[in-house]
Structures are given as C-alpha cells and as structure tokens.
N, C-alpha and C. Protein backbone atom coordinates (compact mmCIF):
# COMPACT_ATOMS: atom_id res chain seq x y z
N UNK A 1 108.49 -106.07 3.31
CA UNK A 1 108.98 -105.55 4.56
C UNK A 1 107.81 -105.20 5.46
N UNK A 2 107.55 -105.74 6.51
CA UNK A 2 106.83 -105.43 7.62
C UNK A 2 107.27 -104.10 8.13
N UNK A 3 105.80 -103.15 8.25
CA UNK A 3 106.27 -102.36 8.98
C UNK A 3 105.56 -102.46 10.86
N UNK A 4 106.80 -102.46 11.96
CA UNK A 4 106.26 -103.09 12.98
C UNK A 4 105.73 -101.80 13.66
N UNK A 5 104.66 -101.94 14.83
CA UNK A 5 103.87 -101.14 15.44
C UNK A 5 105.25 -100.62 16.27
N UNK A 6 104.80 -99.31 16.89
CA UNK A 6 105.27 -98.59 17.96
C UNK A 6 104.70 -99.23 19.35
N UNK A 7 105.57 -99.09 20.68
CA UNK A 7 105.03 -99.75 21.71
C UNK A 7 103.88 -99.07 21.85
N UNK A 8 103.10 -98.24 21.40
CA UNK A 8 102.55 -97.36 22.48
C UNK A 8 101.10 -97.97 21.28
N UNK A 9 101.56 -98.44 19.80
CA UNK A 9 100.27 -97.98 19.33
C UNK A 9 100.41 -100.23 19.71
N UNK A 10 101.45 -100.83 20.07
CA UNK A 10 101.15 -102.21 20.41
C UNK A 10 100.32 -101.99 21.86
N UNK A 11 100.65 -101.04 22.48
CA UNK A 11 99.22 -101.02 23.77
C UNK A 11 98.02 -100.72 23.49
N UNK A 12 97.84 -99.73 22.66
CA UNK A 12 96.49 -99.68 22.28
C UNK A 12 95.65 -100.40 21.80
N UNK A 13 96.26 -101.03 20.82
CA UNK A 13 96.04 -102.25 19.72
C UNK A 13 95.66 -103.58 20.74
N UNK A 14 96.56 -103.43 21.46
CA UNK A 14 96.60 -104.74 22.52
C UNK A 14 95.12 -104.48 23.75
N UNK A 15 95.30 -103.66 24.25
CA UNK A 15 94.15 -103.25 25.16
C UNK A 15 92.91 -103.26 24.50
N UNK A 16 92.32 -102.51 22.98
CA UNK A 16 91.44 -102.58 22.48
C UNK A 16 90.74 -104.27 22.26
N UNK A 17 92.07 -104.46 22.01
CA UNK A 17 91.46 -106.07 21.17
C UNK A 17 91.08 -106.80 22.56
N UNK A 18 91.92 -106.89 23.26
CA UNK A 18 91.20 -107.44 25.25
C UNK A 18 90.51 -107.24 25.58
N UNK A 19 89.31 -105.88 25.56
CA UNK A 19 88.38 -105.34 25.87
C UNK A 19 87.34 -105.96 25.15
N UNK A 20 87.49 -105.93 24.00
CA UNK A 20 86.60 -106.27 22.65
C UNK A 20 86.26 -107.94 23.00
N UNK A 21 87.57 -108.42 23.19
CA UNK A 21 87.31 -109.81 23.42
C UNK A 21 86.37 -109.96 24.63
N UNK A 22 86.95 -109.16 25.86
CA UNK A 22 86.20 -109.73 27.32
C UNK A 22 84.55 -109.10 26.99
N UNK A 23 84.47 -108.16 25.92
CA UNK A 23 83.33 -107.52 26.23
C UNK A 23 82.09 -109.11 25.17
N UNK A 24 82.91 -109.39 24.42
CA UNK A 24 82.55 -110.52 23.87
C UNK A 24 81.61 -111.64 25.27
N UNK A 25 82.64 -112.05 25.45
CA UNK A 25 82.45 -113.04 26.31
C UNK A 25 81.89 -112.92 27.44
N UNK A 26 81.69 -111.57 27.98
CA UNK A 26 80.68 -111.05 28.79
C UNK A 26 79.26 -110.95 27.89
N UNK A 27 79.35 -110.63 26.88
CA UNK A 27 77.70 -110.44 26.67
C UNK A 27 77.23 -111.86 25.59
N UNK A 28 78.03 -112.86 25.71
CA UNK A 28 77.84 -113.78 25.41
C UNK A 28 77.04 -114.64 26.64
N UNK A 29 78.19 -114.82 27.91
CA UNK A 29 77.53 -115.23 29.28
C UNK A 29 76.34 -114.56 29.79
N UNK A 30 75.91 -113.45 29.60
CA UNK A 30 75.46 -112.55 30.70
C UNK A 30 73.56 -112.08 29.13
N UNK A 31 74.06 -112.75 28.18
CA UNK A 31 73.06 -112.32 27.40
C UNK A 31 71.64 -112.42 27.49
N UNK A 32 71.33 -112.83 28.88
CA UNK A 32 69.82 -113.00 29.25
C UNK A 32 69.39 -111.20 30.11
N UNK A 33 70.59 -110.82 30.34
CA UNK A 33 70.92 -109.39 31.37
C UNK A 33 70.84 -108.04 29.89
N UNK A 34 70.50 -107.98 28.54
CA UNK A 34 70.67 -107.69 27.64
C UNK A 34 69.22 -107.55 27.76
N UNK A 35 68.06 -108.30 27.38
CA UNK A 35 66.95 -108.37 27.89
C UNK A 35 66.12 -107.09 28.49
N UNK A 36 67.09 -106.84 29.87
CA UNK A 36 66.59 -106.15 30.97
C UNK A 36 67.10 -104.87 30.32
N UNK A 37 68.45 -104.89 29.87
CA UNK A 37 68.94 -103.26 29.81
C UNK A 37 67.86 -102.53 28.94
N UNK A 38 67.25 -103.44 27.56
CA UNK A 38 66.15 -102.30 27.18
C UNK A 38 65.16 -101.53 28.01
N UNK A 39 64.68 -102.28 29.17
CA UNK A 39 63.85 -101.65 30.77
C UNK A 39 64.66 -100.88 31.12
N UNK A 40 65.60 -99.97 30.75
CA UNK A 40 66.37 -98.88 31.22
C UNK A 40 66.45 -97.76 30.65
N UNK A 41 65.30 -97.61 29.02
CA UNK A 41 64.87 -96.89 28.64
C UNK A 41 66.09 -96.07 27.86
N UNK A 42 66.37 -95.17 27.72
CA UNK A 42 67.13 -93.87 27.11
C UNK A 42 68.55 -94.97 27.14
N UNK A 43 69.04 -95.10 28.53
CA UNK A 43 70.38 -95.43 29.06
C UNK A 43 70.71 -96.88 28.90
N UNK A 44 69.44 -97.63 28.81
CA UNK A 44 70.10 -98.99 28.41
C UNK A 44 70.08 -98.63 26.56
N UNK A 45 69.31 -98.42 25.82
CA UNK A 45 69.59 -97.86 24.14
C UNK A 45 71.48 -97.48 24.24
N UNK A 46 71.97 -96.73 25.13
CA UNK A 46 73.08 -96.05 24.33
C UNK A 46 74.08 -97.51 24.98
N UNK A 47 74.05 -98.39 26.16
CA UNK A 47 74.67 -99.49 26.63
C UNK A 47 74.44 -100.27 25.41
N UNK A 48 73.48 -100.20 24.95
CA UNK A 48 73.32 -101.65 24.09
C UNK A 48 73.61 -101.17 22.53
N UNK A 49 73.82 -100.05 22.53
CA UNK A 49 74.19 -99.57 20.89
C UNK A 49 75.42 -99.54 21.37
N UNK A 50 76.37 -99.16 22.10
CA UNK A 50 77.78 -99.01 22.26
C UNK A 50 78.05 -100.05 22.38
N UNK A 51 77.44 -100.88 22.89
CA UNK A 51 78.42 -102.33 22.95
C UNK A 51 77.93 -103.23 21.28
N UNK A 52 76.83 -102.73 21.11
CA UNK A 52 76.27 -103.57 19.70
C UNK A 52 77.64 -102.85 18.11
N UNK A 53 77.85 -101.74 18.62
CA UNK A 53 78.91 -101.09 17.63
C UNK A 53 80.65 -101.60 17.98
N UNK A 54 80.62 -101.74 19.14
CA UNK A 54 81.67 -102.10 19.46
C UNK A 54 82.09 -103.65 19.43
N UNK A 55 81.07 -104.17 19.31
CA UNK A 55 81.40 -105.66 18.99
C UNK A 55 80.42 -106.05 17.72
N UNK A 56 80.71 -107.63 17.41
CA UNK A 56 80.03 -108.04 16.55
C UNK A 56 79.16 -109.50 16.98
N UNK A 57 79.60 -109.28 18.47
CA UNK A 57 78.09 -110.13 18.87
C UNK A 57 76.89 -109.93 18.75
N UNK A 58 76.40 -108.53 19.20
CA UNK A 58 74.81 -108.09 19.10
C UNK A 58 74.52 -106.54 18.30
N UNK A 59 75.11 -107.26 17.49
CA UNK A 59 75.23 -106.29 16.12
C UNK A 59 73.52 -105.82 15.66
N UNK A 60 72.85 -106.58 15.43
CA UNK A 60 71.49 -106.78 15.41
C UNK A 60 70.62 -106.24 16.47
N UNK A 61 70.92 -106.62 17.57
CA UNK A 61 70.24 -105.91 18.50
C UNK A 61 69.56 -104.83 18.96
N UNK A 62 70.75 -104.08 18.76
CA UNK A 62 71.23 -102.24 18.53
C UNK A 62 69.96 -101.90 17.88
N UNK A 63 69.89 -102.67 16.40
CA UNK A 63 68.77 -102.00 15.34
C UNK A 63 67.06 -101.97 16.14
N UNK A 64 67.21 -103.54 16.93
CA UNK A 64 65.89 -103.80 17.68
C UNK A 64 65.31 -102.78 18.80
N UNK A 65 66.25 -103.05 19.22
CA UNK A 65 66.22 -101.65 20.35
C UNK A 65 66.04 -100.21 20.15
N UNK A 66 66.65 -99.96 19.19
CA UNK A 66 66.58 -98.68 18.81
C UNK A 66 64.70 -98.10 18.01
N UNK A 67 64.49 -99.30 17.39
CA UNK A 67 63.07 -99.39 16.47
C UNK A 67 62.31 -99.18 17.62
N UNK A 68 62.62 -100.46 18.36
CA UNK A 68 61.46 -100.40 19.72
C UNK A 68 60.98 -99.11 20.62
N UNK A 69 62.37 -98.78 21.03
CA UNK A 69 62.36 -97.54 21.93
C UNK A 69 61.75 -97.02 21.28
N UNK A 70 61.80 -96.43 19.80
CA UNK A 70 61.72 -95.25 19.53
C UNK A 70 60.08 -95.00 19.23
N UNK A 71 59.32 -96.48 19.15
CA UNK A 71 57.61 -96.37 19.95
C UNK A 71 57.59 -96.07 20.63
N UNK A 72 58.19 -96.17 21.53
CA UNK A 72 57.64 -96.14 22.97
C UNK A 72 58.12 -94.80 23.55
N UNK A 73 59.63 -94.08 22.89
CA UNK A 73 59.87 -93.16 24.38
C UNK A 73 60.24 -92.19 22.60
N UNK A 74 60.85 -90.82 23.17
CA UNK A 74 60.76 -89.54 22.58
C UNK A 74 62.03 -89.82 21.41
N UNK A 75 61.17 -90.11 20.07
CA UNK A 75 61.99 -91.08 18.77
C UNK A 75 63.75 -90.41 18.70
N UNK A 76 63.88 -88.85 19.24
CA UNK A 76 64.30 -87.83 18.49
C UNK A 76 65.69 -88.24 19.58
N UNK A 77 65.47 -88.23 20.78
CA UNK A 77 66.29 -88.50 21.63
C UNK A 77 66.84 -90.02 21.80
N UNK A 78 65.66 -90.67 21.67
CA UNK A 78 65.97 -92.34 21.17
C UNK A 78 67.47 -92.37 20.30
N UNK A 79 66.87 -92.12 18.77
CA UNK A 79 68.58 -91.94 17.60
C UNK A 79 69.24 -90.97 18.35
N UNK A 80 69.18 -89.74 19.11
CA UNK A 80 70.75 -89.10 19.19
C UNK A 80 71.55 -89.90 20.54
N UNK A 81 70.73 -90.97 21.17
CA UNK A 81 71.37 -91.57 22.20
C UNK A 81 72.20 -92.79 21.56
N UNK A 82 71.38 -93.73 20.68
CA UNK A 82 71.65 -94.37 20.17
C UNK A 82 72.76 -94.02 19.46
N UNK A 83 72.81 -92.81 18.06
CA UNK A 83 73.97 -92.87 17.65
C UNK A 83 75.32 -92.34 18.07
N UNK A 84 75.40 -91.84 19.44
CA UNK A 84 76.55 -91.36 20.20
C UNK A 84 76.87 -92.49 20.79
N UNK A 85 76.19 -93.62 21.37
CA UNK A 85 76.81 -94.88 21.94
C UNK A 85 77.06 -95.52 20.58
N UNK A 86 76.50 -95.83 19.21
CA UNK A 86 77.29 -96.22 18.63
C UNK A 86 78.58 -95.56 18.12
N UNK A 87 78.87 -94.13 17.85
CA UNK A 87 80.08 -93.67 17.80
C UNK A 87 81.04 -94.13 19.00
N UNK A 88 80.54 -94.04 20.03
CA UNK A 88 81.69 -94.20 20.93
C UNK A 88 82.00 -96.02 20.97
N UNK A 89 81.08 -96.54 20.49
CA UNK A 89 81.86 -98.16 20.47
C UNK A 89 82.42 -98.67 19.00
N UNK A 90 82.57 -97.51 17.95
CA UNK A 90 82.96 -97.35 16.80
C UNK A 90 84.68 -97.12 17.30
N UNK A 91 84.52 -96.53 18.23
CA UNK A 91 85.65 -95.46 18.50
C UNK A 91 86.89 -97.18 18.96
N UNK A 92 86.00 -97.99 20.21
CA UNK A 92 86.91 -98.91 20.36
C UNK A 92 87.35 -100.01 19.04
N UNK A 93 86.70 -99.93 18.17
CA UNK A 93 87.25 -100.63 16.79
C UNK A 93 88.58 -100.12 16.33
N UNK A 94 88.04 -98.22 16.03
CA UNK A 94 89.37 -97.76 15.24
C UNK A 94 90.67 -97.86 16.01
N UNK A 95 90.10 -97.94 17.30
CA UNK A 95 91.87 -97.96 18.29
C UNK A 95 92.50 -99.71 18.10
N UNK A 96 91.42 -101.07 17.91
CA UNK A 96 92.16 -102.14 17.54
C UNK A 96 93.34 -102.15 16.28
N UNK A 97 92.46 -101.06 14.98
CA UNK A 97 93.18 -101.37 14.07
C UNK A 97 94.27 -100.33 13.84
N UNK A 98 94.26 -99.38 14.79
CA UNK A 98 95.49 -98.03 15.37
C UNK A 98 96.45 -98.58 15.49
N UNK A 99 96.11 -99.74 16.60
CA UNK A 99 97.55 -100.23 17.58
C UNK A 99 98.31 -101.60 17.04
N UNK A 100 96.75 -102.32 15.93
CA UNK A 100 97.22 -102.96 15.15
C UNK A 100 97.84 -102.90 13.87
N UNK A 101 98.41 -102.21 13.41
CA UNK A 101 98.78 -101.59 11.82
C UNK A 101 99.58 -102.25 11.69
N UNK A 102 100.68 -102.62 12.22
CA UNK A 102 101.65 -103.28 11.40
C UNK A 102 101.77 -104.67 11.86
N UNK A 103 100.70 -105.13 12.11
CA UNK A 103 100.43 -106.95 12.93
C UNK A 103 99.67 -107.00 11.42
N UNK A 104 98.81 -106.51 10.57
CA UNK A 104 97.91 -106.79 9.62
C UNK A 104 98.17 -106.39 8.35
N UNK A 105 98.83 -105.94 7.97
CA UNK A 105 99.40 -105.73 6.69
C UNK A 105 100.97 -105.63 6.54
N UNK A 106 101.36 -105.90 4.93
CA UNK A 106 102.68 -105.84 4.53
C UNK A 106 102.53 -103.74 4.03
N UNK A 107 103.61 -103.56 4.18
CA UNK A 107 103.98 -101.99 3.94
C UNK A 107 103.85 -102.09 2.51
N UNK A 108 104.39 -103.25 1.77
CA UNK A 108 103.97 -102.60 0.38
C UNK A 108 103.41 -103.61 -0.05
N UNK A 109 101.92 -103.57 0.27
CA UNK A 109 100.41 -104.26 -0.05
C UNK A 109 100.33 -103.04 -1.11
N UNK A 110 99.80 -103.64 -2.58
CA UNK A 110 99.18 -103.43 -3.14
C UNK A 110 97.44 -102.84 -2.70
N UNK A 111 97.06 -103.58 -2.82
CA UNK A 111 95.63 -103.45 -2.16
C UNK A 111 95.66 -102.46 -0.91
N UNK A 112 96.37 -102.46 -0.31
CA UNK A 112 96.08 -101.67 0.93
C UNK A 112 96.52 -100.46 0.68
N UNK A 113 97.46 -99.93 -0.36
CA UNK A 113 97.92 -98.94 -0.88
C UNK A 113 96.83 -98.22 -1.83
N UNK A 114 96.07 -98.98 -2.44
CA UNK A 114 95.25 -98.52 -3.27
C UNK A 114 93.97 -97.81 -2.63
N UNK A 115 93.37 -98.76 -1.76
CA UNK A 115 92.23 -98.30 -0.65
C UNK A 115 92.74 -97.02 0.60
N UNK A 116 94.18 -97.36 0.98
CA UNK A 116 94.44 -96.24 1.66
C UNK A 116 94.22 -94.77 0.84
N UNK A 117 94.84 -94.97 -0.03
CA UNK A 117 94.56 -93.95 -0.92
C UNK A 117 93.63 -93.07 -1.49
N UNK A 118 92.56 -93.80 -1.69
CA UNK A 118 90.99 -93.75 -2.06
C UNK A 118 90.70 -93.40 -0.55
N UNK A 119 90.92 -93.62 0.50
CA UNK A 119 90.56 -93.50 1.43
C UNK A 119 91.16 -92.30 2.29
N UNK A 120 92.37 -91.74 1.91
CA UNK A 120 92.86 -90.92 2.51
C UNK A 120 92.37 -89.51 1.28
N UNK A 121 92.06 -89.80 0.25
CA UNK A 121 90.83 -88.46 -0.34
C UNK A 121 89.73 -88.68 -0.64
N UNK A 122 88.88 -89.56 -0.33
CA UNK A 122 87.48 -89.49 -0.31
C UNK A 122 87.12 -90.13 1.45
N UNK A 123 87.73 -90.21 1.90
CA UNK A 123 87.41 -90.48 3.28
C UNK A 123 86.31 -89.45 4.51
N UNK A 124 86.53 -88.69 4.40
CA UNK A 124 85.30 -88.11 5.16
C UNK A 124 83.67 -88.38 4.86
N UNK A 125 83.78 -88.55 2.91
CA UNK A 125 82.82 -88.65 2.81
C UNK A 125 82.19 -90.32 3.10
N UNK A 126 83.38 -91.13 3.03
CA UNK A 126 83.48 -92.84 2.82
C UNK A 126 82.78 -92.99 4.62
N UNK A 127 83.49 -92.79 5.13
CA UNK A 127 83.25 -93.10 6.66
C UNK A 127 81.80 -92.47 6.94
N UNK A 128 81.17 -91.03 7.02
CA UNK A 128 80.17 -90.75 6.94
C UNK A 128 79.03 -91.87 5.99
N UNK A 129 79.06 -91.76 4.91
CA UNK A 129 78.55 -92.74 4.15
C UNK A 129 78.20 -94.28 5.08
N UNK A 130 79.06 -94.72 5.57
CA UNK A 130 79.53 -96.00 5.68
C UNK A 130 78.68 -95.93 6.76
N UNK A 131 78.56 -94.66 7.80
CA UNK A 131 78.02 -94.91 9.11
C UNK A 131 76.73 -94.58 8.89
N UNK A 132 75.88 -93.93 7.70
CA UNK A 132 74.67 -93.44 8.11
C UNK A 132 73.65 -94.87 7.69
N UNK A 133 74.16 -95.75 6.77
CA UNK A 133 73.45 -96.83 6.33
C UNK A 133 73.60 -98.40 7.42
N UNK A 134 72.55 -99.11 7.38
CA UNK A 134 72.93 -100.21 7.93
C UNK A 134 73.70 -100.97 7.31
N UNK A 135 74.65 -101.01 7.93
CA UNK A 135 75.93 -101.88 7.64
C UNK A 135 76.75 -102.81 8.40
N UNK A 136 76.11 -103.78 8.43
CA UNK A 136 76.88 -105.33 9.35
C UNK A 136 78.53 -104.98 9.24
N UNK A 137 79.59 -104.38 8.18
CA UNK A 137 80.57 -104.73 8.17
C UNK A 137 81.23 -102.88 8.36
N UNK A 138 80.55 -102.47 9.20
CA UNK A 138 80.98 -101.13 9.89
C UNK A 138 82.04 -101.42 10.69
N UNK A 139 82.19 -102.36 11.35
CA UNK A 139 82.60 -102.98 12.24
C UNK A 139 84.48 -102.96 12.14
N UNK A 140 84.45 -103.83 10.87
CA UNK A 140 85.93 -104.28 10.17
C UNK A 140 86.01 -102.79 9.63
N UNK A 141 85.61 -102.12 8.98
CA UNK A 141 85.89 -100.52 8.67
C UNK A 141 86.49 -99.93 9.43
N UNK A 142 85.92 -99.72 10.59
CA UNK A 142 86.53 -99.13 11.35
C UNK A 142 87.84 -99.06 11.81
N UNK A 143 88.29 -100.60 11.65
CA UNK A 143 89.80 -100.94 12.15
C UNK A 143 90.76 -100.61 11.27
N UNK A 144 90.05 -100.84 10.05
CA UNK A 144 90.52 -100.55 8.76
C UNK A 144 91.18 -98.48 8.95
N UNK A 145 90.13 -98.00 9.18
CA UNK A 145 90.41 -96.61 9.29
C UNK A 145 91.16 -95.76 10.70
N UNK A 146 91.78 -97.19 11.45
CA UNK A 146 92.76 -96.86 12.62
C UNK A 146 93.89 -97.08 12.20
N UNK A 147 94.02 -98.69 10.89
CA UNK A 147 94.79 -98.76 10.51
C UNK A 147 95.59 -97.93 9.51
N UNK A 148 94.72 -97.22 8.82
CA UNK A 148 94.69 -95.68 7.83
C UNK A 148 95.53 -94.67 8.77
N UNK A 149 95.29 -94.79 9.84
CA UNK A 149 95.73 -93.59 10.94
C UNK A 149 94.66 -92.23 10.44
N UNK A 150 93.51 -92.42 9.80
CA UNK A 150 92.83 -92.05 9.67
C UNK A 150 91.84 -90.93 10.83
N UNK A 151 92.13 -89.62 10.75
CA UNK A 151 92.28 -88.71 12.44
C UNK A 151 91.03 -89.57 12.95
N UNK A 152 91.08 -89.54 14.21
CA UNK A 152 90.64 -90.04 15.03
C UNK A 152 89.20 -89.00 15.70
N UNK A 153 89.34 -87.64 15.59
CA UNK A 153 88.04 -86.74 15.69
C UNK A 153 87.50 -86.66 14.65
N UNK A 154 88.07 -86.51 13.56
CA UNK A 154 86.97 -86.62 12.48
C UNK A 154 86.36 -88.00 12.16
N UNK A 155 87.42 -88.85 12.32
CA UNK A 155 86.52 -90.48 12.72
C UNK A 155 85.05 -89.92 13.44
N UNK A 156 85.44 -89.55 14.37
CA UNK A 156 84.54 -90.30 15.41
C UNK A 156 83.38 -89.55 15.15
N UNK A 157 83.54 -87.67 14.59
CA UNK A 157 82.17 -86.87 14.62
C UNK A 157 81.56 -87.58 13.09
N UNK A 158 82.38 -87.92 12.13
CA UNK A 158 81.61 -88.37 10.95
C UNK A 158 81.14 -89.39 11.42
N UNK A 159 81.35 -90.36 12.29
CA UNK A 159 80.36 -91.44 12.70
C UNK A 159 79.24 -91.29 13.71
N UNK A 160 79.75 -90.40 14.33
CA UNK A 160 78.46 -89.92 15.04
C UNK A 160 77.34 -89.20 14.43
N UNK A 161 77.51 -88.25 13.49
CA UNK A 161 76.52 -87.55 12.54
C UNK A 161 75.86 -89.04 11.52
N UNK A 162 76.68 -89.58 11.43
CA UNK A 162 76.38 -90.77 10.30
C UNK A 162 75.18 -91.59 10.80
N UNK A 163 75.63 -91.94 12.49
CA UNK A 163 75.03 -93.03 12.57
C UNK A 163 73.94 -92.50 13.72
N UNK A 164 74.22 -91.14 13.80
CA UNK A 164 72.80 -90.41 14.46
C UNK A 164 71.47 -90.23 13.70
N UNK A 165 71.64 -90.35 12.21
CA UNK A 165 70.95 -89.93 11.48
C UNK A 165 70.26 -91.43 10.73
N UNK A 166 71.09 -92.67 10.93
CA UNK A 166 70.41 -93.93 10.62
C UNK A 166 69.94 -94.20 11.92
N UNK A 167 70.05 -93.83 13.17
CA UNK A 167 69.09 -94.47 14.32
C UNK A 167 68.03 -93.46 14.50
N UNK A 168 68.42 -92.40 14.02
CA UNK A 168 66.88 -91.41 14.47
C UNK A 168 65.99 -91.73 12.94
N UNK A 169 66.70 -92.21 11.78
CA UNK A 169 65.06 -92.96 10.65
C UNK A 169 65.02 -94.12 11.37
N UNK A 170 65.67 -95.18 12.47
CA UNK A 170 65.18 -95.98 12.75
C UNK A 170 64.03 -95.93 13.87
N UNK A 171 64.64 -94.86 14.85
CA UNK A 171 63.29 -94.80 15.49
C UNK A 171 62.12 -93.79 15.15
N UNK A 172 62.13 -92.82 14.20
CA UNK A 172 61.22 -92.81 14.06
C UNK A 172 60.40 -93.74 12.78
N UNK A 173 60.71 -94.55 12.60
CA UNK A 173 60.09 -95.83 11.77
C UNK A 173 59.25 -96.95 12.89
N UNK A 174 60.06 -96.72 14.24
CA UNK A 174 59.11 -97.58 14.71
C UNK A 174 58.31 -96.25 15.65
N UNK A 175 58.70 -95.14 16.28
CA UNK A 175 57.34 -94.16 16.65
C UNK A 175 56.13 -94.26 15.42
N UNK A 176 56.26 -94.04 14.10
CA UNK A 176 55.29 -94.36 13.33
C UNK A 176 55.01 -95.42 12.86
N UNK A 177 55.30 -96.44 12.96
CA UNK A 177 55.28 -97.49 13.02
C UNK A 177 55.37 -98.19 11.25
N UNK A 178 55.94 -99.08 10.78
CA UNK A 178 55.75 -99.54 9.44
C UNK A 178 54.42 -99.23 8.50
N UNK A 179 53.22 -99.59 8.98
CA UNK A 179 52.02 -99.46 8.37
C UNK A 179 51.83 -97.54 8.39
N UNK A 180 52.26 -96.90 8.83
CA UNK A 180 51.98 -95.68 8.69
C UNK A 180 53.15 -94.85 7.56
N UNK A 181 54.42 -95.63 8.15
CA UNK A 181 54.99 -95.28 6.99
C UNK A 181 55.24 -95.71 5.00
N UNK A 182 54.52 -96.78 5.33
CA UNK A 182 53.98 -97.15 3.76
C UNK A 182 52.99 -96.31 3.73
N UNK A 183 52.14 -96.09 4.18
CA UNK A 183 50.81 -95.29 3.80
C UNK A 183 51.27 -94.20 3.33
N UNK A 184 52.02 -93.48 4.04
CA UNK A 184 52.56 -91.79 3.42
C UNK A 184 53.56 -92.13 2.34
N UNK A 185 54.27 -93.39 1.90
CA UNK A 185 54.86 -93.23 0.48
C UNK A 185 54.07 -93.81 -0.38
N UNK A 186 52.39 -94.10 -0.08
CA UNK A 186 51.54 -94.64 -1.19
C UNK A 186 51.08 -95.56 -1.33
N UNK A 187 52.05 -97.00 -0.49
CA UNK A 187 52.15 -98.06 -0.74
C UNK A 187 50.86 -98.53 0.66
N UNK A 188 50.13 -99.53 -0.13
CA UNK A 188 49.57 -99.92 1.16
C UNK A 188 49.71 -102.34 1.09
N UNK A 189 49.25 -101.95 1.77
CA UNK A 189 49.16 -103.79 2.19
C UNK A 189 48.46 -104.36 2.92
C-alpha cells in the first residue's frame, strides 16, 4: 500500500525538486561565473558551499574553496561561513525528500522500516556524524531524513554544528597549509 503525500508536503517536494533542478542547470550553464564567486571572498565561500550542499553538481568544489579561502582570509570565519551555507543548502535536500515521502517508498518497506527506525533513535547522533565528515552521499541523506519527517531544526542545527566543524579543519588545513600540518603529527616528506 502506497502511502500518498499530502498536497502541501506534494508542494514542497515539488518546489524543492524544481529549484534543485534549475539550480542544476544554472550552474551547469553559468559554470565559468563559479570561478569569479571565489573573488568574493567570505560571501562567495557561503554561495558556493550552499549551492555545492544543495546540489550534486559542485559537490567538490565547496571542499576547494573552502581549503583555499581558508589561506588566504580569517580560517575561523572561512568554516563558520562555509558550514552555515552548507546547512542551509542541506536544508533544500531535506524539504525534496519531506514533500517526497510517499512518491519513494512503499509504507511497508522492509528496509525503510528498519533504517527509519535506527534512525528515528540514533538519529541526532547519525545526522551530526554524517555532516561533520566528508561525505559525497550527504546529499541523498538528507532526503532520506525529510523522508523520516525527521524535525527539521534539529536537522538543520546538527548539520550546521556538523559541517561547521569539517569546514573549519578544512580551512584551517589550508591556513597551515599540508606541509605544516604533517610536520606537527611527525610525519615529514
């Protein structure tokens, strides 16, 4: 038995996934203009981590940018910019898989019963976890944990603490740069 969405969570679901798409296909066309936003210092970092979290076009990027900046401009402010634009383009994932819940699973999935589960009591720590490490497939999680109906503020502050704390070791990895940070764990090359 399908269980079908509510109109309200088929708008959300519906609007998220349109956005996601056009934001696609905008920074697909326009990806030479990506370039420039790092020359925007502080404010292009949180443009290009919010859209790098919010999609899975320039997923990669995010990490570049964030390393880079965080040579060049104040490491500390670098990650807390960075990981608030990635929370907030985290945020447009969990609303695809909110509005999508009952377009993507059967009500009595096995599997989805089992992970909801696991997920509805170890979840604060799962989502935190999930956001402080680099993780290419943060992405599908997220939808996953709209589809959970998984609260939506504690979503968003466990991903923001999560993923404030993997962009501020990323930039300060590049303020000290690789060769300095092998040196202080011993290792040299």
């Amino acid at each position: 038995m399908k269980l079908k969405p509510t109109k309200r969570e088929a708008i959300v679901g519906g609007l998220s996934l349109v956005i996601t798409i056009i934001l696609c296909v905008l920074i697909i066309q326009h990806r030479d203009y990506l370039g420039e936003i790092r020359h925007w210092g502080y404010l292009g970092c949180f443009i290009i981590n919010t859209l790098a979290s919010g999609t899975l076009v320039v997923y990669g990027l995010g990490i570049i940018i964030t390393f880079t900046l965080g040579g060049v401009l104040n490491p500390a402010i670098v990650g807390a910019v960075a990981g608030i634009g990635e929370a907030i383009g985290a945020v447009g994932a969990y609303f695809t898989g909110y509005g999508g819940r009952g377009l993507f699973r059967d009500n009595n999935s096995a599997l989805y019963t089992r992970f909801g589960n696991i997920l509805q009591r170890h979840g604060s720590k799962t989502v935190f976890l999930m956001a402080s490490v680099l993780n290419p497939i943060y992405y599908p999680f997220a939808v996953f944990m709209g589809m959970l109906r998984f609260g939506l503020t504690r979503f968003f502050l466990l991903t923001w603490a999560g993923r404030t704390i993997k962009n501020m070791f990323l930039a300060y990895l590049g303020y000290f740069g690789l060769r300095t940070v092998l040196q202080w764990l011993g290792l040299s090359f």
